[in-house]
N, C-alpha and C. Protein backbone atom coordinates (compact mmCIF):
# COMPACT_ATOMS: atom_id res chain seq x y z
N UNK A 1 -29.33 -268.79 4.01
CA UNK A 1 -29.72 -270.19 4.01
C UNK A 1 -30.38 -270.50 2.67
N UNK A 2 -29.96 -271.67 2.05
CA UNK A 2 -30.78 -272.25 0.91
C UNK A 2 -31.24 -273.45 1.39
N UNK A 3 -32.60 -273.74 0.90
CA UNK A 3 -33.25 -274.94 1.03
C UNK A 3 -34.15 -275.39 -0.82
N UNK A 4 -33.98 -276.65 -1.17
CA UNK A 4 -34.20 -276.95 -2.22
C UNK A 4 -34.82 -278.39 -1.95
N UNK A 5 -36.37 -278.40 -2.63
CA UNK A 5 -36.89 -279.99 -2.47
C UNK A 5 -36.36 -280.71 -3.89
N UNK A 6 -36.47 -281.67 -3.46
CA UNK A 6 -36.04 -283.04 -4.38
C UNK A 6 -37.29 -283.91 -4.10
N UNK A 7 -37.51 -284.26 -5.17
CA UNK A 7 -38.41 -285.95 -5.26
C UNK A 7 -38.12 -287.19 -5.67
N UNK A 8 -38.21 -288.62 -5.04
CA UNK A 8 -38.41 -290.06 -5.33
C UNK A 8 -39.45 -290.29 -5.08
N UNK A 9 -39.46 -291.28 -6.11
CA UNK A 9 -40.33 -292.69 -5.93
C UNK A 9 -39.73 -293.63 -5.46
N UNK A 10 -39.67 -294.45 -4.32
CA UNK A 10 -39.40 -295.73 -3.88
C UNK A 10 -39.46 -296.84 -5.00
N UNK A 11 -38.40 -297.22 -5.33
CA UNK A 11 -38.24 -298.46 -6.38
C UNK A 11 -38.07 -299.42 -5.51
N UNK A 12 -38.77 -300.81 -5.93
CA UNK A 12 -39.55 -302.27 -5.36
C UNK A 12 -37.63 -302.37 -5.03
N UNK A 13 -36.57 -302.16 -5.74
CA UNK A 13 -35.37 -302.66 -5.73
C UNK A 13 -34.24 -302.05 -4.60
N UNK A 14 -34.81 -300.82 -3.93
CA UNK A 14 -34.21 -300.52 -3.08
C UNK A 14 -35.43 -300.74 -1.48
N UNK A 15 -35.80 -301.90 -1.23
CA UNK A 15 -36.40 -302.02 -0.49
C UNK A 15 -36.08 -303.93 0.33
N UNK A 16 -36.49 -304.38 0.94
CA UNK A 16 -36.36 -305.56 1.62
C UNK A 16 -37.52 -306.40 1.34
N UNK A 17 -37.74 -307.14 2.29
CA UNK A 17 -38.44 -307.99 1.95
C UNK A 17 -40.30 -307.31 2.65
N UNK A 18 -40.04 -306.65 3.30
CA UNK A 18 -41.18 -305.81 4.00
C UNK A 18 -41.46 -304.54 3.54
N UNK A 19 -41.26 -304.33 2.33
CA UNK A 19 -41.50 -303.33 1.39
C UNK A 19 -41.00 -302.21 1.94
N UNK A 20 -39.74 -302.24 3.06
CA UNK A 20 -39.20 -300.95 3.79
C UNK A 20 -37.74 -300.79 2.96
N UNK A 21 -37.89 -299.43 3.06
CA UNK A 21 -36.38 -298.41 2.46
C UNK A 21 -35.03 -299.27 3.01
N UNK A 22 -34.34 -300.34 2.77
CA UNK A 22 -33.01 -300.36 3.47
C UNK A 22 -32.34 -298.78 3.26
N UNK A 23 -31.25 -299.27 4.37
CA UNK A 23 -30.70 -297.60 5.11
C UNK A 23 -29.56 -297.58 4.01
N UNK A 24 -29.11 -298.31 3.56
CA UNK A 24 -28.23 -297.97 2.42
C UNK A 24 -28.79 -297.18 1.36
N UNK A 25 -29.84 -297.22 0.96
CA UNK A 25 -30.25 -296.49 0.13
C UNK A 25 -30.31 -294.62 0.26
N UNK A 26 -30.93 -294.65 1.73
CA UNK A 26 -30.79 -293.08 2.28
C UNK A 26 -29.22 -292.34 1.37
N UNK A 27 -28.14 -292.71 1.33
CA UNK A 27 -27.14 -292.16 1.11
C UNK A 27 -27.54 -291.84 -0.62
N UNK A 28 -27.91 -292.51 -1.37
CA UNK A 28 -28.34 -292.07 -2.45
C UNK A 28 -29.28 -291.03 -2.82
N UNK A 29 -30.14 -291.31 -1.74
CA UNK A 29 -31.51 -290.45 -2.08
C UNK A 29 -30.89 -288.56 -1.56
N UNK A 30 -29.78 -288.60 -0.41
CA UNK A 30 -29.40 -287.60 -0.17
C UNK A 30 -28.32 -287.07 -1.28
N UNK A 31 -27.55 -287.79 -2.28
CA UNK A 31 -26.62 -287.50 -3.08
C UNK A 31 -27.44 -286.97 -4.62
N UNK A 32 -28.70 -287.31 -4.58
CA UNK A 32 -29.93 -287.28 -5.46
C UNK A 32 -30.00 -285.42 -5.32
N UNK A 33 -30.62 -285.23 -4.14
CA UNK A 33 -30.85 -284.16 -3.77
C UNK A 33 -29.83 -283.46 -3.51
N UNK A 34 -28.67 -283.58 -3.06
CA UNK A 34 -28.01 -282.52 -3.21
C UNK A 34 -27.31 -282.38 -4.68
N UNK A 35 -27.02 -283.23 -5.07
CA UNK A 35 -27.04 -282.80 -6.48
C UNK A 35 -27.94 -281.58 -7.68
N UNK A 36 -29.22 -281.72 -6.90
CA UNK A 36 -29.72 -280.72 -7.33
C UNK A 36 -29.89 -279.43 -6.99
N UNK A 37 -30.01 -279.55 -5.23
CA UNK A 37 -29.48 -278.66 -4.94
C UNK A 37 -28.23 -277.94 -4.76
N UNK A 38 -27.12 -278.31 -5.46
CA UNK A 38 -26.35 -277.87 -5.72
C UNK A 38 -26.19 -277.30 -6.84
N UNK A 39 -27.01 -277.87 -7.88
CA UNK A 39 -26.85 -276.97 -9.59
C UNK A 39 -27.65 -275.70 -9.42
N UNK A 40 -29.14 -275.91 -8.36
CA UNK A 40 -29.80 -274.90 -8.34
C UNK A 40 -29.23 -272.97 -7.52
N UNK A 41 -28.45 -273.97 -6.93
CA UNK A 41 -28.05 -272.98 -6.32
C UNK A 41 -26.85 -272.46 -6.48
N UNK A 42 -26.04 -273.12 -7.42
CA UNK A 42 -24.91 -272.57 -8.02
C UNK A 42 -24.97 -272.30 -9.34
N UNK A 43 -26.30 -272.60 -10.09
CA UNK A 43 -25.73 -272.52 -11.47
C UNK A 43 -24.72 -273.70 -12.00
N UNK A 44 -24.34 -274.62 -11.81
CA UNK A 44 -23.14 -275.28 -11.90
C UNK A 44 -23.31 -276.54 -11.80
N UNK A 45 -23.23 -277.91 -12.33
CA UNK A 45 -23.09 -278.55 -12.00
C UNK A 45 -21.85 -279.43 -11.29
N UNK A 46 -21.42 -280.82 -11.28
CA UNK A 46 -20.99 -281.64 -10.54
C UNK A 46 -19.39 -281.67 -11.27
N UNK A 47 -20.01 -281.78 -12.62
CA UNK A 47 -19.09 -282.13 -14.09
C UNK A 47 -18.42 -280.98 -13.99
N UNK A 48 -19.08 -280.41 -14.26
CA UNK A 48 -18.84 -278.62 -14.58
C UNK A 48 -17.47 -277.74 -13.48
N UNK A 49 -17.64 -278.35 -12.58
CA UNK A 49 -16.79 -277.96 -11.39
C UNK A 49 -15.42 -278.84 -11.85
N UNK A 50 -15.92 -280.01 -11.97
CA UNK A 50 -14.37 -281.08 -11.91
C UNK A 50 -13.72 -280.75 -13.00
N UNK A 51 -14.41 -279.98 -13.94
CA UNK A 51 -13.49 -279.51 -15.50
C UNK A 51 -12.95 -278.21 -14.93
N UNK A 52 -13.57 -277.41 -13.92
CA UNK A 52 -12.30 -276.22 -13.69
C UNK A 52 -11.50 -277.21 -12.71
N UNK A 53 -11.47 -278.32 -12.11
CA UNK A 53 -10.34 -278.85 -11.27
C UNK A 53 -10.71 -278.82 -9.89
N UNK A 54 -12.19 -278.98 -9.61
CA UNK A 54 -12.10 -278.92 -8.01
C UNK A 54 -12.88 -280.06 -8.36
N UNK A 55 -12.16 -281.01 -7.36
CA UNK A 55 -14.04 -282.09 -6.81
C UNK A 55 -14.47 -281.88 -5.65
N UNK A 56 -15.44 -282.74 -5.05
CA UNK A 56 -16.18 -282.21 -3.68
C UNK A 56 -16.77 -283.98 -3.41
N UNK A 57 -15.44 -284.68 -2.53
CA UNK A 57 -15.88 -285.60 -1.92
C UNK A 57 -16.49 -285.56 -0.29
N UNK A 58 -17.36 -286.62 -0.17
CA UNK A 58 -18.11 -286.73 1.36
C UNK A 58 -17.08 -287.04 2.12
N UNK A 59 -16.72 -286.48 3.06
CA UNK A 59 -16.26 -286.47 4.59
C UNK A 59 -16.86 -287.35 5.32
N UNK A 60 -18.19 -286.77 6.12
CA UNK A 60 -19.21 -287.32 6.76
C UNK A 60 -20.36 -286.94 6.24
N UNK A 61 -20.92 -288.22 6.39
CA UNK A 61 -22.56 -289.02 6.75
C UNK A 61 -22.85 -289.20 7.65
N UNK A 62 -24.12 -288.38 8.19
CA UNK A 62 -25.02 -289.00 9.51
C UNK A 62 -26.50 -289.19 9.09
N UNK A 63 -26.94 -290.37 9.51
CA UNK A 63 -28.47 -290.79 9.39
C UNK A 63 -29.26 -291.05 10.25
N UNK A 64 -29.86 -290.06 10.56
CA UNK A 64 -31.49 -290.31 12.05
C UNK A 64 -32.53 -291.09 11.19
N UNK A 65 -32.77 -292.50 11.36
CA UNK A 65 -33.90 -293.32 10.81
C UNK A 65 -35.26 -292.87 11.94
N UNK A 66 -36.37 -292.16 11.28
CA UNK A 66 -37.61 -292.24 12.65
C UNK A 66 -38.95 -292.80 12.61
N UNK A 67 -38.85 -292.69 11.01
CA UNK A 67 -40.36 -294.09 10.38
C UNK A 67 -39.58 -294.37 8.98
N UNK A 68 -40.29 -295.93 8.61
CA UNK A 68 -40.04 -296.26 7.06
C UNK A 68 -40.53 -295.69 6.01
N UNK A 69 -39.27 -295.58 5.13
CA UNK A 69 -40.03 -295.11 3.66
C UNK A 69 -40.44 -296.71 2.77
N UNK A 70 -41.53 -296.70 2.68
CA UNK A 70 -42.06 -297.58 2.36
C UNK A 70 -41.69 -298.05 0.44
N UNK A 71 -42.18 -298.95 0.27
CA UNK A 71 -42.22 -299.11 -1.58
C UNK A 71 -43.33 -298.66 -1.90
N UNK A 72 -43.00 -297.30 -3.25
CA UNK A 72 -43.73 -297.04 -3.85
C UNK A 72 -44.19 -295.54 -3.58
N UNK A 73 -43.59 -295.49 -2.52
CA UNK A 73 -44.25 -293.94 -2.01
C UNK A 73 -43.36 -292.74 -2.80
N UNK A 74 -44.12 -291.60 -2.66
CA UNK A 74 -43.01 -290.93 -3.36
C UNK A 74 -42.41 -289.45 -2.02
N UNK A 75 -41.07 -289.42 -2.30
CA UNK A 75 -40.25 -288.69 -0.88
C UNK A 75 -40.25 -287.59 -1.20
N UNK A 76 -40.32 -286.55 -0.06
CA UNK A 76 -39.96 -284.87 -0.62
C UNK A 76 -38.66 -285.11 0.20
N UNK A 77 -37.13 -285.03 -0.22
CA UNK A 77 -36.21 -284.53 0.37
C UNK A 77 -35.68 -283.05 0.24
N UNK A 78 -35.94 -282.36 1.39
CA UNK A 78 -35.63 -280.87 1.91
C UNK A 78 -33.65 -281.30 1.81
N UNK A 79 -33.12 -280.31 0.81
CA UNK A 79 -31.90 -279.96 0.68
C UNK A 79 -31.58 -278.84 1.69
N UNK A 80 -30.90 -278.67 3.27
CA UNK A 80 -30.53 -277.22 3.60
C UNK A 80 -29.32 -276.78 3.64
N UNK A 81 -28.20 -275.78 3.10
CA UNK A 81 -27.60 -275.21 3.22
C UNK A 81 -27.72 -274.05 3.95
N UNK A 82 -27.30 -274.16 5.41
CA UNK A 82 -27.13 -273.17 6.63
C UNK A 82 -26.17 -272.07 6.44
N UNK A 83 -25.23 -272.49 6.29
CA UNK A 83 -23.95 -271.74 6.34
C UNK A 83 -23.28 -271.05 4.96
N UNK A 84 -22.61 -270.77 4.32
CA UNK A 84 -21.92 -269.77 3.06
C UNK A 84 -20.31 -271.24 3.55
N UNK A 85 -20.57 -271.77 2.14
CA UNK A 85 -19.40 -272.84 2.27
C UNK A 85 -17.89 -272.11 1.80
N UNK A 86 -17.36 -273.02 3.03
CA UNK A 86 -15.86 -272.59 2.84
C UNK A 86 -15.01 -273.95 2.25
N UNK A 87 -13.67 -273.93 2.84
CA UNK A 87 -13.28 -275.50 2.37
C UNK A 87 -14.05 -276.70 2.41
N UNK A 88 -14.88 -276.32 3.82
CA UNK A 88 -16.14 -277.42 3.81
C UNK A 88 -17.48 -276.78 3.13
N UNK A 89 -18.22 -278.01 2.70
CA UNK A 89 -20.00 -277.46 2.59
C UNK A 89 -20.92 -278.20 3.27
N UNK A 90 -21.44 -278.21 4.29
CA UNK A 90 -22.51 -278.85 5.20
C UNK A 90 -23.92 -278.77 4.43
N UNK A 91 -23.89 -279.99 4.23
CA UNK A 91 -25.91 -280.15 3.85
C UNK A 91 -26.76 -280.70 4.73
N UNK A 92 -27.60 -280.46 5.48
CA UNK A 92 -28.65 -280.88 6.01
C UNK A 92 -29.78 -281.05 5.50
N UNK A 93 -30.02 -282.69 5.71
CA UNK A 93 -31.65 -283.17 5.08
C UNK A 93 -32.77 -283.52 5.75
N UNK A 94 -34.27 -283.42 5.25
CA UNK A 94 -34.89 -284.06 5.91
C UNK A 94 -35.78 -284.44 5.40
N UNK A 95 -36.51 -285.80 5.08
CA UNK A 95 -36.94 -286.36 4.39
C UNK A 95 -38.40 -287.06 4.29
N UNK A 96 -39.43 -286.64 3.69
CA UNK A 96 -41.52 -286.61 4.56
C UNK A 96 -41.65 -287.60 3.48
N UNK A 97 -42.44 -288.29 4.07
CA UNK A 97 -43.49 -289.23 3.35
C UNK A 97 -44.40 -288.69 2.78
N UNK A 98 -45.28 -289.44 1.89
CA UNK A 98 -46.47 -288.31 1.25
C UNK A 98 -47.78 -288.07 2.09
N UNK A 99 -47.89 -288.49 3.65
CA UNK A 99 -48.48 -287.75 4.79
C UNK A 99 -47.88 -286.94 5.11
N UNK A 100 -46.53 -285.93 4.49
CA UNK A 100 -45.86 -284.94 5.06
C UNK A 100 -45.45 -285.39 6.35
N UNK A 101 -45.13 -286.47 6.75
CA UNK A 101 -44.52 -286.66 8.26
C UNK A 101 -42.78 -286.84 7.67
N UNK A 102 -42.08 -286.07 8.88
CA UNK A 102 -40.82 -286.19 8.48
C UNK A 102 -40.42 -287.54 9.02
N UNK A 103 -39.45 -288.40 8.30
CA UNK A 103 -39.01 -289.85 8.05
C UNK A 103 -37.76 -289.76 8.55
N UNK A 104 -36.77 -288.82 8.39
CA UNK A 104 -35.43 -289.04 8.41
C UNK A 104 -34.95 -287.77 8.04
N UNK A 105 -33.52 -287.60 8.75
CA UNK A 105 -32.84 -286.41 8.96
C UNK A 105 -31.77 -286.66 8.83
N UNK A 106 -30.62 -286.35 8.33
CA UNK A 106 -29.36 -286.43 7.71
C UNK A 106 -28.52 -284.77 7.56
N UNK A 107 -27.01 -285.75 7.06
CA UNK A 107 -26.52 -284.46 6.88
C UNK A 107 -25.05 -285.09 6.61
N UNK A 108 -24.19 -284.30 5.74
CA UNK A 108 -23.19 -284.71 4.76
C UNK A 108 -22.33 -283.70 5.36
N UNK A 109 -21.26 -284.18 5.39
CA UNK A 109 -19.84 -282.58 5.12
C UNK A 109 -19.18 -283.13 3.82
N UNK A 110 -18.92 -282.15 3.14
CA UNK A 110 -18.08 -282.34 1.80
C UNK A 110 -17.04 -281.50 1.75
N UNK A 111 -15.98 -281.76 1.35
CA UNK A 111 -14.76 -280.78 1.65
C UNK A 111 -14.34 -280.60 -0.60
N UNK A 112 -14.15 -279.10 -0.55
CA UNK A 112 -13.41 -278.63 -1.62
C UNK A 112 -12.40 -278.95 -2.19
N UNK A 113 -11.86 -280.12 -2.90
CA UNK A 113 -10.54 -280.96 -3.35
C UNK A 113 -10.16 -280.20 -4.88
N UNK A 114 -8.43 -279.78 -4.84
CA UNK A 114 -7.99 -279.76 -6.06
C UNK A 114 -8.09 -281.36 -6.56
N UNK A 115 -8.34 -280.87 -8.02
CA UNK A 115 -8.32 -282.43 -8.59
C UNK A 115 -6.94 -283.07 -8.98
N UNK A 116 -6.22 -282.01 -8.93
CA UNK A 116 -4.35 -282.39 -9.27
C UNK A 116 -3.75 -282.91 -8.07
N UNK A 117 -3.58 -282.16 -7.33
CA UNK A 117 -2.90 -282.56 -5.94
C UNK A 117 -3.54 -283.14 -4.36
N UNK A 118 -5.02 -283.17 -5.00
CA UNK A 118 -5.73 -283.68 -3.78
C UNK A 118 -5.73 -283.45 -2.39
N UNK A 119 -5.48 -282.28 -2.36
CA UNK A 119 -5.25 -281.27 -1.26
C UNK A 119 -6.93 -280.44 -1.25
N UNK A 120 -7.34 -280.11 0.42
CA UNK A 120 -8.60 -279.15 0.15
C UNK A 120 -8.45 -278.24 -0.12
N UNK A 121 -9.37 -277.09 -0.81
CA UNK A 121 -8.87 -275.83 -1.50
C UNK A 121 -10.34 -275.08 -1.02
N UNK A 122 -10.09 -274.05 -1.57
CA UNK A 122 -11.67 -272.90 -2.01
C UNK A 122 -12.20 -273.25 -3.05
N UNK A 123 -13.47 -273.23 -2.74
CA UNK A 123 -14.41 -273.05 -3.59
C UNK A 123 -14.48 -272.45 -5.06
N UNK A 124 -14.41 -272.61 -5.97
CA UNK A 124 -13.76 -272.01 -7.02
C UNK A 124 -15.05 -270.39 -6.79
N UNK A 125 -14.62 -269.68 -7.57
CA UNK A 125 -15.21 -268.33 -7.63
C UNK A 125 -16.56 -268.32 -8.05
N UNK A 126 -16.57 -268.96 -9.49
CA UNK A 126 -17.77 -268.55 -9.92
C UNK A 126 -18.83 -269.36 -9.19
N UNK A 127 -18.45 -270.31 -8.58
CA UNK A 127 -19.43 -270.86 -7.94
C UNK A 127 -19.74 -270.22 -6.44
N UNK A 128 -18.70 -269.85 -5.77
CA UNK A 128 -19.01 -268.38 -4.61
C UNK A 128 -19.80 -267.30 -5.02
N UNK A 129 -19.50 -266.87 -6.26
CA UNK A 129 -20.30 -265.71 -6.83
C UNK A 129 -21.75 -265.83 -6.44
N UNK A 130 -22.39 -267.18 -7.28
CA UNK A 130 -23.57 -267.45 -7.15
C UNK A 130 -23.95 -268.10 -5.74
N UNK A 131 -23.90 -268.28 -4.83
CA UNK A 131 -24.01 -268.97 -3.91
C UNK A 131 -24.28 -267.69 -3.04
N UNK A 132 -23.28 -266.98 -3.05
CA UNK A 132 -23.36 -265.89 -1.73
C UNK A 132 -24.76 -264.99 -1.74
N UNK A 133 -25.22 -264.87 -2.61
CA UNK A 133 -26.63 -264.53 -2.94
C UNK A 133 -27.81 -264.65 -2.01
N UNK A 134 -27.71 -266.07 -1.37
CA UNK A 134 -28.43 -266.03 -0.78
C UNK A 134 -27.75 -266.51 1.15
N UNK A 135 -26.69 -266.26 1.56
CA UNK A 135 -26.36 -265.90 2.64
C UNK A 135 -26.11 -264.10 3.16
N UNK A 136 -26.39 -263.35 2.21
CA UNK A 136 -26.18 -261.79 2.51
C UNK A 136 -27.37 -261.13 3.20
């Protein structure tokens, strides 16, 4: 299992008129964080992958809303990787206010795409290499 925190600040611009998080935004703040947790834990970035020819589009999104992230606050989002990814990669999130109360719980499937034929594939290697590290 890998787990990796991420941080925001609530910008006045992703919020409503009641200084609360609209839910559209959640999908960013999780693409935020796994982004990083994905370089951290592969070595690799986003770019870096699509130049050997794989991309890694979202499948599914699920979002448990359980209190507001308010304007201005700043978020710890918990990145988890459970499983050793295959054609798919499952991320699970969960997301504390700065009382450490958890806010929201999420979770993405992303599937392994050649970038030529747009078909799902494996994981390219070097990015298995580094990854398996911490499922052994």
């Amino acid at each position: 299992m890998f787990v990796y925190e991420s941080k925001v600040k609530v910008r006045y611009v992703e919020t409503d008129q009641m200084g609360v998080v609209h839910h559209s935004n959640y999908a960013q703040y999780y693409e935020l964080a796994r982004t990083e947790c994905f370089e951290a834990c592969s070595g690799m970035s986003y770019e870096s992958m699509e130049a050997d020819g794989v991309m890694l589009p979202i499948l599914e999104l699920q979002s448990k809303f359980l209190k507001p992230a308010l304007y201005n606050q700043v978020l710890t989002i918990k990145s988890i990787v459970k499983d050793l990814p295959t054609v798919r990669l499952r991320v699970d999130y969960e997301i504390y206010n700065e009382a450490n109360e958890l806010i929201n719980t999420g979770q993405t499937t992303l599937v392994f795409v050649n970038k030529e034929t747009r078909r799902p594939c494996q994981p390219p290697e070097n990015f298995m290499k580094n990854v398996r590290q911490y499922f052994s």
